[in-house]
C-alpha atoms as a PDB file:
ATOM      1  CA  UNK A   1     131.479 160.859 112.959  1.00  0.00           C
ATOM      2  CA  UNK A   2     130.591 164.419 112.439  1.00  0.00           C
ATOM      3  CA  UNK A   3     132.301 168.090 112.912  1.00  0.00           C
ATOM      4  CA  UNK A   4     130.646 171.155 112.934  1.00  0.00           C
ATOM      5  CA  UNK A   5     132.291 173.950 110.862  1.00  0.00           C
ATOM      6  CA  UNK A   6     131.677 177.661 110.285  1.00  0.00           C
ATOM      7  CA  UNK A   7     130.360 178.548 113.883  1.00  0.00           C
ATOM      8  CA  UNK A   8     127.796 175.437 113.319  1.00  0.00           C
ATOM      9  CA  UNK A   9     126.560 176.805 109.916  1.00  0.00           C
ATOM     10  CA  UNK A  10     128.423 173.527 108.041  1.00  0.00           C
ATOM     11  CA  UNK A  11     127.851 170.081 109.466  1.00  0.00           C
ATOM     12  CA  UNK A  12     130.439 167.581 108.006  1.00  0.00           C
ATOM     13  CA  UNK A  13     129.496 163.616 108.560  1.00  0.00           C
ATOM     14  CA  UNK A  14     132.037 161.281 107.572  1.00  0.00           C
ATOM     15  CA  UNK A  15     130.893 157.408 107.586  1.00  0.00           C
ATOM     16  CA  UNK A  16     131.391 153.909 105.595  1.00  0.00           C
ATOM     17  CA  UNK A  17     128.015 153.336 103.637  1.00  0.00           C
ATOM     18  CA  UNK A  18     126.802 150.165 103.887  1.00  0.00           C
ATOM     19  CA  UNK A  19     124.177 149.886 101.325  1.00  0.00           C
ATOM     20  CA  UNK A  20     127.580 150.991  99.300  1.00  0.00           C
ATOM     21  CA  UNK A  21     130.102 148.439 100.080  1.00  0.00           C
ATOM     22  CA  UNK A  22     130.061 146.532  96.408  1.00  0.00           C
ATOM     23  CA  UNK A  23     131.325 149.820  95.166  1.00  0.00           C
ATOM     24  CA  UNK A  24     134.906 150.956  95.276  1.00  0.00           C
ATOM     25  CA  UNK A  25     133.694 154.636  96.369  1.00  0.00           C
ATOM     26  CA  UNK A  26     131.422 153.652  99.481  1.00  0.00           C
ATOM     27  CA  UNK A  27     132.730 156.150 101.909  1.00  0.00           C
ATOM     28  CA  UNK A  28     130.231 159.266 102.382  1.00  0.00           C
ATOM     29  CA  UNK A  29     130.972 163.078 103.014  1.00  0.00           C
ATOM     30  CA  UNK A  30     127.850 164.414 103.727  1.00  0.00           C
ATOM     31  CA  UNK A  31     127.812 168.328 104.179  1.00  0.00           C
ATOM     32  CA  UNK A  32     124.841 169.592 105.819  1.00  0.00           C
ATOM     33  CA  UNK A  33     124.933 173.667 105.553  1.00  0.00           C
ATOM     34  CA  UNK A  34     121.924 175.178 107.583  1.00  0.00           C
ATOM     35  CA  UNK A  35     121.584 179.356 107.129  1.00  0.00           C
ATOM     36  CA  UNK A  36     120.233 182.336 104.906  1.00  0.00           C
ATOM     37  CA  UNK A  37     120.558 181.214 101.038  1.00  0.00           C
ATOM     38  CA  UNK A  38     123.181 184.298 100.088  1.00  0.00           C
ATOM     39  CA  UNK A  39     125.504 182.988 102.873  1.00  0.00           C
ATOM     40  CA  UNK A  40     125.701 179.201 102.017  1.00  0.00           C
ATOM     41  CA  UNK A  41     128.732 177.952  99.923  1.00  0.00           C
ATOM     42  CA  UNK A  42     126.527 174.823  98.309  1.00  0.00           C
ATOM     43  CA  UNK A  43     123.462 175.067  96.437  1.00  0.00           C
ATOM     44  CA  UNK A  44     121.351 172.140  98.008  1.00  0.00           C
ATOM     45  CA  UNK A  45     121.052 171.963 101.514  1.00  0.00           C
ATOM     46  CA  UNK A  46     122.549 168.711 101.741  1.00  0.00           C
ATOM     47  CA  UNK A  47     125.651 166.907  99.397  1.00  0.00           C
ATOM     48  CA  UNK A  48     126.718 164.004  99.398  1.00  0.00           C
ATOM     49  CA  UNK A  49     130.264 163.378  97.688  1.00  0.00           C
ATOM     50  CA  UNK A  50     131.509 159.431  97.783  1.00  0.00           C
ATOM     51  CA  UNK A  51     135.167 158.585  97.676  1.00  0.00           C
ATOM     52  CA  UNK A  52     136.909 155.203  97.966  1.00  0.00           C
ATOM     53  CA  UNK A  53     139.642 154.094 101.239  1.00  0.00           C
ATOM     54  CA  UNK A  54     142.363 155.364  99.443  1.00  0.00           C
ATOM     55  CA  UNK A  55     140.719 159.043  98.888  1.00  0.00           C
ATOM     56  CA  UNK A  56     139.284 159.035 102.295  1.00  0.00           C
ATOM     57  CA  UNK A  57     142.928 158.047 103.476  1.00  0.00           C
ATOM     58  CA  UNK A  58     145.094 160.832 101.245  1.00  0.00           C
ATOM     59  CA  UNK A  59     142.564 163.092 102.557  1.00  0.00           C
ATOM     60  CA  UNK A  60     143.409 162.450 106.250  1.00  0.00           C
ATOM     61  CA  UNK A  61     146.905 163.266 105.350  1.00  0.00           C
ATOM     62  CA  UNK A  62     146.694 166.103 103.762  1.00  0.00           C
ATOM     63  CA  UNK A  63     144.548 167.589 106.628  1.00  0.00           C
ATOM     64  CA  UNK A  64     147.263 166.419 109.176  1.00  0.00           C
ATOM     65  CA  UNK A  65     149.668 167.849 107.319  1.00  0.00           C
ATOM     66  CA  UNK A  66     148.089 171.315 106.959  1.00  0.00           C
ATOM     67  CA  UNK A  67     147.279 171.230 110.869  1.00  0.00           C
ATOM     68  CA  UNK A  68     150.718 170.226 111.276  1.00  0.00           C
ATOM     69  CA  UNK A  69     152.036 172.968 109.394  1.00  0.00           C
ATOM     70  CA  UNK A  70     149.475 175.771 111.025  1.00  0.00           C
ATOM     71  CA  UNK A  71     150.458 174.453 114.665  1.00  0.00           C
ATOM     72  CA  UNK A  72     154.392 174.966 113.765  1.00  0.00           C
ATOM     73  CA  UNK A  73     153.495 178.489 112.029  1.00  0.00           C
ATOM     74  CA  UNK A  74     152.011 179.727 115.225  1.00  0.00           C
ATOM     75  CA  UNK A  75     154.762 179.203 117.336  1.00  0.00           C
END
């Protein structure tokens, strides 16, 4: 699964990691960011950042719950 952030400039990929799964942490973020050097938020081009079910799940809900909160604050 991926999203593209940022008008495309930030490409977010989101998957279970396979060659991971004896670790606790096997789920990946991956955060491709694609643009001129002064503009880009990471240093590398690519980062990975691995987080376990229970991350990957408290994550989801604080995302919900900030979308939930924006939708309600623009009506």
């Amino acid at each position: 699964m991926a999203i593209d952030l940022l008008n495309g400039s930030l490409k977010i990929e989101i998957f279970y990691d396979k060659r991971d799964k004896d670790y606790e942490d096997n789920i990946c973020l991956c955060i491709n960011e694609i643009g001129p050097e002064e503009e880009k938020i990471f240093y590398a081009g690519e980062t990975n950042l691995y987080i376990s079910a229970e991350e990957a799940r408290r994550l989801a809900e604080l995302l919900l719950k900030a979308a939930d909160t924006s939708s309600h604050a623009t009506r």
